[in-house]
N, C-alpha and C. Protein backbone atom coordinates (compact mmCIF):
# COMPACT_ATOMS: atom_id res chain seq x y z
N UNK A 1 -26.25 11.86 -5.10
CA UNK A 1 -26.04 11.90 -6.54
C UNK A 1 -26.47 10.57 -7.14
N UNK A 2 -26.95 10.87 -8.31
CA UNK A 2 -27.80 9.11 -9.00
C UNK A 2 -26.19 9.03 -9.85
N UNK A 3 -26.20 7.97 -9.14
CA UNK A 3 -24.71 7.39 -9.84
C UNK A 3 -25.02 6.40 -11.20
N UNK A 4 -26.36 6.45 -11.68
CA UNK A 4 -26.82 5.84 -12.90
C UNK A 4 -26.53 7.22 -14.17
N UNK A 5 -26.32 8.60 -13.67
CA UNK A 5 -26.14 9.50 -14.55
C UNK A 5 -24.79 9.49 -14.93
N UNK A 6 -24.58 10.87 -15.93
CA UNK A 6 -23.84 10.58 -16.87
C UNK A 6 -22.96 10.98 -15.39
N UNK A 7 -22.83 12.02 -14.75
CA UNK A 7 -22.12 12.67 -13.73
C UNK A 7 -21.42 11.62 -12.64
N UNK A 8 -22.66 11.37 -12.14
CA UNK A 8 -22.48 9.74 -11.57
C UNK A 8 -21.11 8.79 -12.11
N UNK A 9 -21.21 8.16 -13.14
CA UNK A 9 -20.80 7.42 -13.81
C UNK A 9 -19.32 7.83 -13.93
N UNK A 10 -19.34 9.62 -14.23
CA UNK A 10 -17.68 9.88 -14.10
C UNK A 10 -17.12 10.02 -13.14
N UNK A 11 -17.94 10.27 -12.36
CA UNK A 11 -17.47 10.00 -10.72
C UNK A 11 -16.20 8.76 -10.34
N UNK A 12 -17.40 7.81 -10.65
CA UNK A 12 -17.54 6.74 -10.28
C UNK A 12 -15.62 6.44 -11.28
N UNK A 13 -15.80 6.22 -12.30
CA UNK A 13 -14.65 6.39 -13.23
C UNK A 13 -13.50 6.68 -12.31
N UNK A 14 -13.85 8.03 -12.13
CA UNK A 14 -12.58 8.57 -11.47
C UNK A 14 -12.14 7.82 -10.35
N UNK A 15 -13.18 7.91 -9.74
CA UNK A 15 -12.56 6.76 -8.50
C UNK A 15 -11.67 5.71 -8.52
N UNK A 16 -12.50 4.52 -9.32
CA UNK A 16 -11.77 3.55 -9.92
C UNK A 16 -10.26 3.72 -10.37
N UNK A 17 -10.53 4.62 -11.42
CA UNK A 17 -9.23 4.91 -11.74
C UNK A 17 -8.31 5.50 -11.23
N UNK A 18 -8.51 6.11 -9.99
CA UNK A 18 -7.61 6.39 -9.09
C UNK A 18 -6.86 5.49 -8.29
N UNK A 19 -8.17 4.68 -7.97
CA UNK A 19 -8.04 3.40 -7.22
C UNK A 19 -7.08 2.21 -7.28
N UNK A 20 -7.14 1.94 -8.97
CA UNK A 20 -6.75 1.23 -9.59
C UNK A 20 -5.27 1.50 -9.75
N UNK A 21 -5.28 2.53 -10.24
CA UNK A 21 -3.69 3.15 -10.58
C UNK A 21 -2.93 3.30 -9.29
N UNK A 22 -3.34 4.43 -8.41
CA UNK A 22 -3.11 3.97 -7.22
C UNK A 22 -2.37 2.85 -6.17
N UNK A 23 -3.27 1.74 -6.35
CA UNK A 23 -3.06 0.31 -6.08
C UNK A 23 -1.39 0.14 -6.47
N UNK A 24 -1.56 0.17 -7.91
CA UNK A 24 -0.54 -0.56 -8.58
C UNK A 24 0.69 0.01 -8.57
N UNK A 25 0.61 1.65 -7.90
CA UNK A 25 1.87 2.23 -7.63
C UNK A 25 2.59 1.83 -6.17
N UNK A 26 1.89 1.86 -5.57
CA UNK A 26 1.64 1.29 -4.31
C UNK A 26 2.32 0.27 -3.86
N UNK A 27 1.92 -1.21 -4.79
CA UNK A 27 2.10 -2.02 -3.95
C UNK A 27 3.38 -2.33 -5.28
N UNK A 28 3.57 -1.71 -6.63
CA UNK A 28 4.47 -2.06 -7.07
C UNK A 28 5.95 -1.64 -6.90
N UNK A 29 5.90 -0.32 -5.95
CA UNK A 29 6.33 0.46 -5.68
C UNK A 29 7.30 -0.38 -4.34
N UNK A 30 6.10 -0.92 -3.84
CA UNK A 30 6.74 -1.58 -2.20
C UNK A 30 7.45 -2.88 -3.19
N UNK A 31 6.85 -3.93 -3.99
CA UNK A 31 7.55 -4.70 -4.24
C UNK A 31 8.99 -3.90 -4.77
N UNK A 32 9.32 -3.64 -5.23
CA UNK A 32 10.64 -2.91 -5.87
C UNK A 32 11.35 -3.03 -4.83
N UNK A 33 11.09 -2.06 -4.15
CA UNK A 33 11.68 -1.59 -2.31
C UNK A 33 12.32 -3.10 -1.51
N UNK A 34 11.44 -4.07 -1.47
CA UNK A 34 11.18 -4.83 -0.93
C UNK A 34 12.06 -6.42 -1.53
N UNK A 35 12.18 -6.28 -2.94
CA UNK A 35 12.50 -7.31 -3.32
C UNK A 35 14.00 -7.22 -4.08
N UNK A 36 14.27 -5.43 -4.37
CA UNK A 36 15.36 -5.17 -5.32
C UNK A 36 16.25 -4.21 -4.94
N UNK A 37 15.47 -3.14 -4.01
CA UNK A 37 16.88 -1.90 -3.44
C UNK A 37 16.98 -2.22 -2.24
N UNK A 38 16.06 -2.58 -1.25
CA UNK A 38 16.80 -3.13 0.37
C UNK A 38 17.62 -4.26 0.17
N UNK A 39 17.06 -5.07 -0.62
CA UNK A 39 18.50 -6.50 -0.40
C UNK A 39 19.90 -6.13 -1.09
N UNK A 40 19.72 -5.05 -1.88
CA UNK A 40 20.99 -4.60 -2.72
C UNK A 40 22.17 -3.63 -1.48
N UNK A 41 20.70 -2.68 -0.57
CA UNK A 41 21.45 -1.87 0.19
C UNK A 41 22.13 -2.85 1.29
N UNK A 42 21.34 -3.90 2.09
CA UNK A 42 21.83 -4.69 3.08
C UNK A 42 23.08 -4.91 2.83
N UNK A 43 23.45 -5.54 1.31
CA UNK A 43 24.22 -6.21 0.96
C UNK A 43 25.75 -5.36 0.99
N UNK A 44 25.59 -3.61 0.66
CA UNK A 44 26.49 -2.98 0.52
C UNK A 44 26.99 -2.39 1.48
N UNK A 45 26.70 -2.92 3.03
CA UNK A 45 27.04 -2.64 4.34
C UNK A 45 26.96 -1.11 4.25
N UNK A 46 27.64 -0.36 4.79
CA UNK A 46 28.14 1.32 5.24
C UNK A 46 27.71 2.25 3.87
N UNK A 47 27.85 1.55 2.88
CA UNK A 47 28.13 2.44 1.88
C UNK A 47 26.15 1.98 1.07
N UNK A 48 25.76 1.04 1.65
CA UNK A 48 23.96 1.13 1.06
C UNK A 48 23.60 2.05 2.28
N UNK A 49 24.42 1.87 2.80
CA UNK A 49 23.61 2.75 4.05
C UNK A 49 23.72 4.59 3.95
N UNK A 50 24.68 4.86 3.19
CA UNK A 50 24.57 6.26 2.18
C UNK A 50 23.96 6.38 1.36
N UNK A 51 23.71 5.63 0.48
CA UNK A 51 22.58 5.40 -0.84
C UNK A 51 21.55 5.59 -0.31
N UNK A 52 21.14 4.45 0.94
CA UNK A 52 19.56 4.82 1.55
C UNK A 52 19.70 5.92 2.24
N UNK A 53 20.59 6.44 2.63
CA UNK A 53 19.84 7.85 3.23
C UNK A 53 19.34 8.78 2.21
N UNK A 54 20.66 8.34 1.24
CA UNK A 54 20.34 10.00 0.14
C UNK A 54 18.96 9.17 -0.25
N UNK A 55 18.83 8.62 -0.90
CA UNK A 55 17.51 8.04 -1.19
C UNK A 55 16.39 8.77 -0.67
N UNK A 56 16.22 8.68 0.69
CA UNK A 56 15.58 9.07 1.88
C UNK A 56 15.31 10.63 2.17
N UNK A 57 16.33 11.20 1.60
CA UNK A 57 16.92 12.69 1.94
C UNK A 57 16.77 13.46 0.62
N UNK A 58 17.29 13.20 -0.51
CA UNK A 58 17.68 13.80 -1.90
C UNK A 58 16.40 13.23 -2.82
N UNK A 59 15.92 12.53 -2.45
CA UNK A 59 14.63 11.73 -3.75
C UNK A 59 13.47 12.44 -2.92
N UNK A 60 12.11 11.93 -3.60
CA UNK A 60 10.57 11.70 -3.45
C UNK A 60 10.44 10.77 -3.54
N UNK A 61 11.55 9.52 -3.92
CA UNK A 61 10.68 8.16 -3.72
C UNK A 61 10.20 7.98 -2.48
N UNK A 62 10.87 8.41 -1.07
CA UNK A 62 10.00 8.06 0.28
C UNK A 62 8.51 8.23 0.40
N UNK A 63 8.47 9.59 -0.39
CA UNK A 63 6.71 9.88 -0.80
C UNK A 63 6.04 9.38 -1.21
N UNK A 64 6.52 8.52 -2.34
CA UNK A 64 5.76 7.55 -3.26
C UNK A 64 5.03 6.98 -2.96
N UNK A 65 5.60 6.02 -1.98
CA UNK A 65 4.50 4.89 -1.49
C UNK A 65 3.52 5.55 -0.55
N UNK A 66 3.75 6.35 0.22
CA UNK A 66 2.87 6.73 0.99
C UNK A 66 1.71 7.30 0.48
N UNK A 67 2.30 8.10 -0.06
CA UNK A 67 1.06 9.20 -1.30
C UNK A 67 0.62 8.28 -2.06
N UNK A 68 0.62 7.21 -2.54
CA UNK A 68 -0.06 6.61 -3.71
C UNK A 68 -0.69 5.53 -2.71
N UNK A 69 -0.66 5.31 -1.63
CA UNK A 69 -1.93 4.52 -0.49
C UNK A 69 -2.43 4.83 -0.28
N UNK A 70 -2.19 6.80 0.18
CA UNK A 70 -3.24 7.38 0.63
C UNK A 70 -4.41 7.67 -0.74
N UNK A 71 -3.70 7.68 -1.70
CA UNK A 71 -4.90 7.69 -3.07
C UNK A 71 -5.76 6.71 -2.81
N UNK A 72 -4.84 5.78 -2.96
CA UNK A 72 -5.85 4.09 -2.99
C UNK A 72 -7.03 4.48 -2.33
N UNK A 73 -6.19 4.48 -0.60
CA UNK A 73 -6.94 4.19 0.37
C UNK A 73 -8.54 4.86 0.75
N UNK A 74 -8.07 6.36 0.37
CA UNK A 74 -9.30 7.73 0.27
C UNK A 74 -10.39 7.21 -1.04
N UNK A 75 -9.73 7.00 -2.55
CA UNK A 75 -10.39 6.38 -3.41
C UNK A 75 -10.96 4.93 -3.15
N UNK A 76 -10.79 3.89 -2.30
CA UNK A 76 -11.57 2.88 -2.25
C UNK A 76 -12.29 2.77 -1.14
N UNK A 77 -12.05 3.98 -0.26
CA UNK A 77 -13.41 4.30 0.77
C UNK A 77 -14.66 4.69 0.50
N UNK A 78 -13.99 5.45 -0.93
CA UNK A 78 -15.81 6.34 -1.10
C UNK A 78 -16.08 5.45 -2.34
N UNK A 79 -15.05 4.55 -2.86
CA UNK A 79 -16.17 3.66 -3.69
C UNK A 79 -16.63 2.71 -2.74
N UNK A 80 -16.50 2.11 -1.58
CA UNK A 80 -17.02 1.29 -0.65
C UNK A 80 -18.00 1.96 -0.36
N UNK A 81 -18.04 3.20 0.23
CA UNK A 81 -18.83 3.20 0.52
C UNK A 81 -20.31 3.78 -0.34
N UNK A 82 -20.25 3.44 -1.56
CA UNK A 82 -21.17 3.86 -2.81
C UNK A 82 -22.03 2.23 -2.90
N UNK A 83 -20.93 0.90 -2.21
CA UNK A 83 -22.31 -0.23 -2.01
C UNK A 83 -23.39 -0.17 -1.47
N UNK A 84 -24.31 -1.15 -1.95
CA UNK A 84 -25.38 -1.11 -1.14
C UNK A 84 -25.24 -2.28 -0.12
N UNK A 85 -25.68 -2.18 1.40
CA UNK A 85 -25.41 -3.36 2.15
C UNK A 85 -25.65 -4.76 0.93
N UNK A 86 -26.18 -5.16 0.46
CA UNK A 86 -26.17 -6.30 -0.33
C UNK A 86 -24.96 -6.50 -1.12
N UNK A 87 -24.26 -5.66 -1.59
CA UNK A 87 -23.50 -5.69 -2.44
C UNK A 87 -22.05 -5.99 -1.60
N UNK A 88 -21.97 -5.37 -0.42
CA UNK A 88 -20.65 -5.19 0.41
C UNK A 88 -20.97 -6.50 1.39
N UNK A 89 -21.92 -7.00 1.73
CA UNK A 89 -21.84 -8.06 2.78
C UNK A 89 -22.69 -9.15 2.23
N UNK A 90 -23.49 -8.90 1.85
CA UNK A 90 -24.74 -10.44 1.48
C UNK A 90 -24.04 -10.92 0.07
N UNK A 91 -23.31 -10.66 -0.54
CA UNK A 91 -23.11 -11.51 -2.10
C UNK A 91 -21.55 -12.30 -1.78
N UNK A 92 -21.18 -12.88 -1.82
CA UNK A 92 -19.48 -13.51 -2.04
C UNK A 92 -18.65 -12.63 -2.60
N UNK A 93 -19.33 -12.13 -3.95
CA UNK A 93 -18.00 -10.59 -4.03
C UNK A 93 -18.34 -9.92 -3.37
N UNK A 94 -19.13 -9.22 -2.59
CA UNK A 94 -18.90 -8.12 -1.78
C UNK A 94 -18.15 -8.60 -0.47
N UNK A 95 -18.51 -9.95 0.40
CA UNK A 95 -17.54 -10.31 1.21
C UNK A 95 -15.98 -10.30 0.90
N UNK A 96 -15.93 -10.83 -0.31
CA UNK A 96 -14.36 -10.39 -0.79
C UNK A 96 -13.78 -9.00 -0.71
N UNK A 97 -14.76 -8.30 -1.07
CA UNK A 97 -14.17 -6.86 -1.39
C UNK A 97 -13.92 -6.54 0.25
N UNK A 98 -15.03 -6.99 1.15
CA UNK A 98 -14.49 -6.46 2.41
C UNK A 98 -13.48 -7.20 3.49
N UNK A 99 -13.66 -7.70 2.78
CA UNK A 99 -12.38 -8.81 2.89
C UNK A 99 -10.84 -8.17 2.95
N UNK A 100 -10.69 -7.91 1.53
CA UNK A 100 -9.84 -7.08 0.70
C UNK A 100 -9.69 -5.68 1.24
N UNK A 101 -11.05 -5.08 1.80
CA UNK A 101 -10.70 -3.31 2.00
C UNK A 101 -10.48 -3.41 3.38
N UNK A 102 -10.39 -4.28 4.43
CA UNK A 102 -9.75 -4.41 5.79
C UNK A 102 -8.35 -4.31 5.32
N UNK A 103 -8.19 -5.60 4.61
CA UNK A 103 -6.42 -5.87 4.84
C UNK A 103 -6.11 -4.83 4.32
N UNK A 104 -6.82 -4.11 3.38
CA UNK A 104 -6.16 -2.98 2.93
C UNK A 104 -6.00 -1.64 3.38
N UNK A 105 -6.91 -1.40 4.38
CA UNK A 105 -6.61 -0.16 5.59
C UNK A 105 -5.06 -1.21 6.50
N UNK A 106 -5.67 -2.18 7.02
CA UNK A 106 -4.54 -2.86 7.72
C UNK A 106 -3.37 -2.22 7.39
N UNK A 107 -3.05 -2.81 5.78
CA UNK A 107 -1.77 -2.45 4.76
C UNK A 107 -1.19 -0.80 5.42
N UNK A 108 -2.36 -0.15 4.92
CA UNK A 108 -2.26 1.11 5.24
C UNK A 108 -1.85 1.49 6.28
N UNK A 109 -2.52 1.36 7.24
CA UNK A 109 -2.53 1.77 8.54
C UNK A 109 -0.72 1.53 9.32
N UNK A 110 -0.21 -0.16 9.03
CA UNK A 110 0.55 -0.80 9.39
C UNK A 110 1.99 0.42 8.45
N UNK A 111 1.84 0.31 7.47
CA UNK A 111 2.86 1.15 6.84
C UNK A 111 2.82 2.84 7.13
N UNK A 112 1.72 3.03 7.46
CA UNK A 112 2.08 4.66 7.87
C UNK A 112 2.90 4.99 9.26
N UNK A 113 2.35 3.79 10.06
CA UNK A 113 2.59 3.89 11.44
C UNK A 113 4.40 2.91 11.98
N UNK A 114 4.81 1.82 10.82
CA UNK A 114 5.72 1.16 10.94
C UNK A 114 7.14 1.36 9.98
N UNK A 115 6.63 1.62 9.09
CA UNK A 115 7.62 2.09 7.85
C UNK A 115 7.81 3.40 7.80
N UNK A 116 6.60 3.82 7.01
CA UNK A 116 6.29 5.40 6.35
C UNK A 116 6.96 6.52 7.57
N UNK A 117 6.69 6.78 8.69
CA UNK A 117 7.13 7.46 9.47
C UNK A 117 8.51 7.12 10.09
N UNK A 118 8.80 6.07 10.01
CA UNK A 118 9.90 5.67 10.93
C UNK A 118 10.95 6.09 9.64
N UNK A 119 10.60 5.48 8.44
CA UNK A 119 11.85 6.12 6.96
C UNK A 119 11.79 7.43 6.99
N UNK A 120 11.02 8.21 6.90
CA UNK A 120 11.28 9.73 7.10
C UNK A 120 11.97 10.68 7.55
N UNK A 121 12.65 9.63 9.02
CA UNK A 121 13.04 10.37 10.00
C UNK A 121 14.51 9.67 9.64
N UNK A 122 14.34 8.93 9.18
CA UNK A 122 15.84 7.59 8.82
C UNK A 122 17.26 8.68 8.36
N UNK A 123 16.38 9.48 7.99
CA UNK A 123 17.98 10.17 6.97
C UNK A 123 18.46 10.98 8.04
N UNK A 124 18.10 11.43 8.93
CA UNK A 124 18.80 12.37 10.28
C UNK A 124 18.95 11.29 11.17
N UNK A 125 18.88 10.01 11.23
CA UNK A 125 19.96 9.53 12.14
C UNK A 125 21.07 9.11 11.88
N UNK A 126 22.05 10.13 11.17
CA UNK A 126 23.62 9.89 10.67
C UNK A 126 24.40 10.02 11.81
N UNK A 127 23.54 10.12 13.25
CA UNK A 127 24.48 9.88 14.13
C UNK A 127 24.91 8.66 15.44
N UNK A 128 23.64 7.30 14.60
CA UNK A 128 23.37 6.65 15.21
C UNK A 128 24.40 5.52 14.45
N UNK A 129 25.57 4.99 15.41
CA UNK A 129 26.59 3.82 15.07
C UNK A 129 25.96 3.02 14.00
N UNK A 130 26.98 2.10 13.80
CA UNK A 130 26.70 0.99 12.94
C UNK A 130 25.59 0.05 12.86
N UNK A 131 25.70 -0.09 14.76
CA UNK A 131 25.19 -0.94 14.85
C UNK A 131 23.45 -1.03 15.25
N UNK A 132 23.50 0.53 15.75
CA UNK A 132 22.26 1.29 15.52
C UNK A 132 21.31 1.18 14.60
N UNK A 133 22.18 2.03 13.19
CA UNK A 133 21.58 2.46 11.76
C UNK A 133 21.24 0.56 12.01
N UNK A 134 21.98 -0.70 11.69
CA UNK A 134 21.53 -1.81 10.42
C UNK A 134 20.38 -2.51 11.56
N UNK A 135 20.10 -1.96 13.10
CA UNK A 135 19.16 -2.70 13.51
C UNK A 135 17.66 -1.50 13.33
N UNK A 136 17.87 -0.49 12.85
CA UNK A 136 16.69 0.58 12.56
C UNK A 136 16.28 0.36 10.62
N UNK A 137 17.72 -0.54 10.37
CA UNK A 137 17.43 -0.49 9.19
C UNK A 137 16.79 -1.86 9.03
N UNK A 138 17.00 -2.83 9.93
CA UNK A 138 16.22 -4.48 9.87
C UNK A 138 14.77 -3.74 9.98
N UNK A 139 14.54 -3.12 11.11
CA UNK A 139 12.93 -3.02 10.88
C UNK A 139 12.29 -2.80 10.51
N UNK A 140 12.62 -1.56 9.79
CA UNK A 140 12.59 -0.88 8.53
C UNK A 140 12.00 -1.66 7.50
N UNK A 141 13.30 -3.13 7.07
CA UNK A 141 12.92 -3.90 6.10
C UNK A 141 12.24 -5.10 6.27
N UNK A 142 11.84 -5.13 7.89
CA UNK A 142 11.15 -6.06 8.16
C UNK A 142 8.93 -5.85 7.64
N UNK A 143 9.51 -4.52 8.69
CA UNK A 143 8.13 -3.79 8.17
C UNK A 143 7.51 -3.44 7.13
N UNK A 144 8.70 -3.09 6.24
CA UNK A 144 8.01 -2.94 4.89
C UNK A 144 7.75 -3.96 4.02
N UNK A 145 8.58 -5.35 4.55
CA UNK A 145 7.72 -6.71 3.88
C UNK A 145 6.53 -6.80 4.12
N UNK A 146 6.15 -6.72 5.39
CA UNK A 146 4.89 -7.01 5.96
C UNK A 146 3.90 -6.44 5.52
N UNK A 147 3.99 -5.03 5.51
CA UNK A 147 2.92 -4.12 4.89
C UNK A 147 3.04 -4.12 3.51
N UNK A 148 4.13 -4.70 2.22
CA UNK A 148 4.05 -5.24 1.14
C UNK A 148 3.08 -6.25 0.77
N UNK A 149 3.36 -7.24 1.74
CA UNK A 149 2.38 -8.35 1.71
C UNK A 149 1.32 -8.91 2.14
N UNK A 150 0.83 -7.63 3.00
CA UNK A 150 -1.13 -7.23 3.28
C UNK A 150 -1.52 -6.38 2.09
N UNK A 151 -0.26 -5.38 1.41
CA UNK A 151 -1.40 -4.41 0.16
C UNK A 151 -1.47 -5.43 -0.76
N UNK A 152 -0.21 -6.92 -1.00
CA UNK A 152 -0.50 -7.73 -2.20
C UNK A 152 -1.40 -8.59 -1.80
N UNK A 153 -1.82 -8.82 -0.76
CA UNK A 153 -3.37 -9.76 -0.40
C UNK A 153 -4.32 -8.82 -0.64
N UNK A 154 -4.49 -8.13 -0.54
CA UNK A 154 -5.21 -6.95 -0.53
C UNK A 154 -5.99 -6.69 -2.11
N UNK A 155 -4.82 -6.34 -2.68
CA UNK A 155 -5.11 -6.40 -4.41
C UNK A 155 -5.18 -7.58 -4.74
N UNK A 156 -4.56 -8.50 -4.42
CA UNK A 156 -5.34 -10.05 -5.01
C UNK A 156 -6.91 -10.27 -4.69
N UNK A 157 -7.35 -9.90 -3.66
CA UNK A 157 -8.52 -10.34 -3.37
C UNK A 157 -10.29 -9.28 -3.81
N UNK A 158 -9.00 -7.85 -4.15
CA UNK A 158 -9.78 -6.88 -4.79
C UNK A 158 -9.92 -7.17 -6.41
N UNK A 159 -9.11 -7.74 -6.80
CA UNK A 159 -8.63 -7.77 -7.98
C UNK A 159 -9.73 -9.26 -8.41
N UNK A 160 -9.35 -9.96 -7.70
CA UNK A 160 -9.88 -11.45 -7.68
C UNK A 160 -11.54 -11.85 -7.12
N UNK A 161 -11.89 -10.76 -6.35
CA UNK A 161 -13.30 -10.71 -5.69
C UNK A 161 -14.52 -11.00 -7.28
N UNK A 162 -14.28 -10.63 -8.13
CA UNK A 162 -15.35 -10.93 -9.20
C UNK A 162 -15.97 -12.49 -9.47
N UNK A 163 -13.92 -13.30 -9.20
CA UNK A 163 -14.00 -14.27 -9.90
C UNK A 163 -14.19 -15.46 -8.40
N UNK A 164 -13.85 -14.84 -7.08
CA UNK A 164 -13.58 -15.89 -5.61
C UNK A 164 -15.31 -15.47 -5.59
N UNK A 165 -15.65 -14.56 -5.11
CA UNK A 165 -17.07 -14.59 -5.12
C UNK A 165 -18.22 -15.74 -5.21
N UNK A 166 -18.43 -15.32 -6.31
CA UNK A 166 -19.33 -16.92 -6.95
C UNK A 166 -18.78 -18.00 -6.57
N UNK A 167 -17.47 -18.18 -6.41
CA UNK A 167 -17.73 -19.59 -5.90
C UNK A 167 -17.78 -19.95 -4.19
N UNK A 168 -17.54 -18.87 -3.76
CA UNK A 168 -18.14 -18.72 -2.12
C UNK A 168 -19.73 -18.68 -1.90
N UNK A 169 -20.10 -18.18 -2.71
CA UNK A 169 -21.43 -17.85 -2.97
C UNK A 169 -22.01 -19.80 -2.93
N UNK A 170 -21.58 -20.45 -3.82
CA UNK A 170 -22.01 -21.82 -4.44
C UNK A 170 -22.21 -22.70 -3.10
């Protein structure tokens, strides 16, 4: 498809804007998680630890993050891969961007396989002790820092590739 047409062009749109929006559910989604309801649940011993299940069990927020990476992630593959080798490896922004679209499968990859699946299953272990649940629940919140803070390198450097570029380039 000539992505110089009008067709092209909305393509292209869409992507972005999937991409974009995407992104920002994503990783704003994990900051929340990460910075405002796990330290609240830690804090409420036995009884965050009911909140996070129902959370877990009774909501779609568990979906959230996952489903809005896999947007990202599907949407900034096929705009990657719409560069031309010059654009993705020979210029300073395109090194950024691939820069940026590693850590950002990383992100991905790390949270489907460390978080995303392991929370899913979180709400049916109501039969695992105390001391069980708060060490399934450390990793939990260990992991989901981590993979918080590869999708926010991630979007900084996607976000920022226009302006780091050129001066890598220099």
């Amino acid at each position: 498809m000539d992505l110089s047409s009008a067709g092209g062009a909305l393509i292209v749109t869409i992507l972005r804007l999937l991409h974009i929006v995407g992104g920002l559910v994503w990783v704003g989604a994990a900051i929340v998680m990460s910075f405002y309801i796990e330290p609240v649940l830690a804090k409420a011993g036995a009884d965050g630890r009911r909140i996070a299940r129902g959370l877990y069990s009774e909501t779609s927020f568990p979906s959230l993050i996952p489903l809005s990476a896999l947007v990202t992630t599907v949407a900034g593959l096929l705009l990657y891969g719409m560069l031309s080798y010059h654009e993705a490896l020979s210029s300073g922004m395109g090194l950024v961007l691939t820069l940026g679209a590693l850590i950002g499968l990383l992100a991905f990859g790390h949270g489907w396989f460390a978080v995303w699946r392991p929370a899913s299953q979180y709400a049916a272990f109501s039969e695992l002790d105390a001391d069980e649940q708060e060490a399934l629940e450390g990793k939990l919140r260990t992991n989901g820092r981590i993979s918080m803070w590869l999708a926010l390198v991630s979007l900084a450097l996607m976000a920022g590739a226009r302006y780091i570029g050129p001066v890598l380039s220099m």
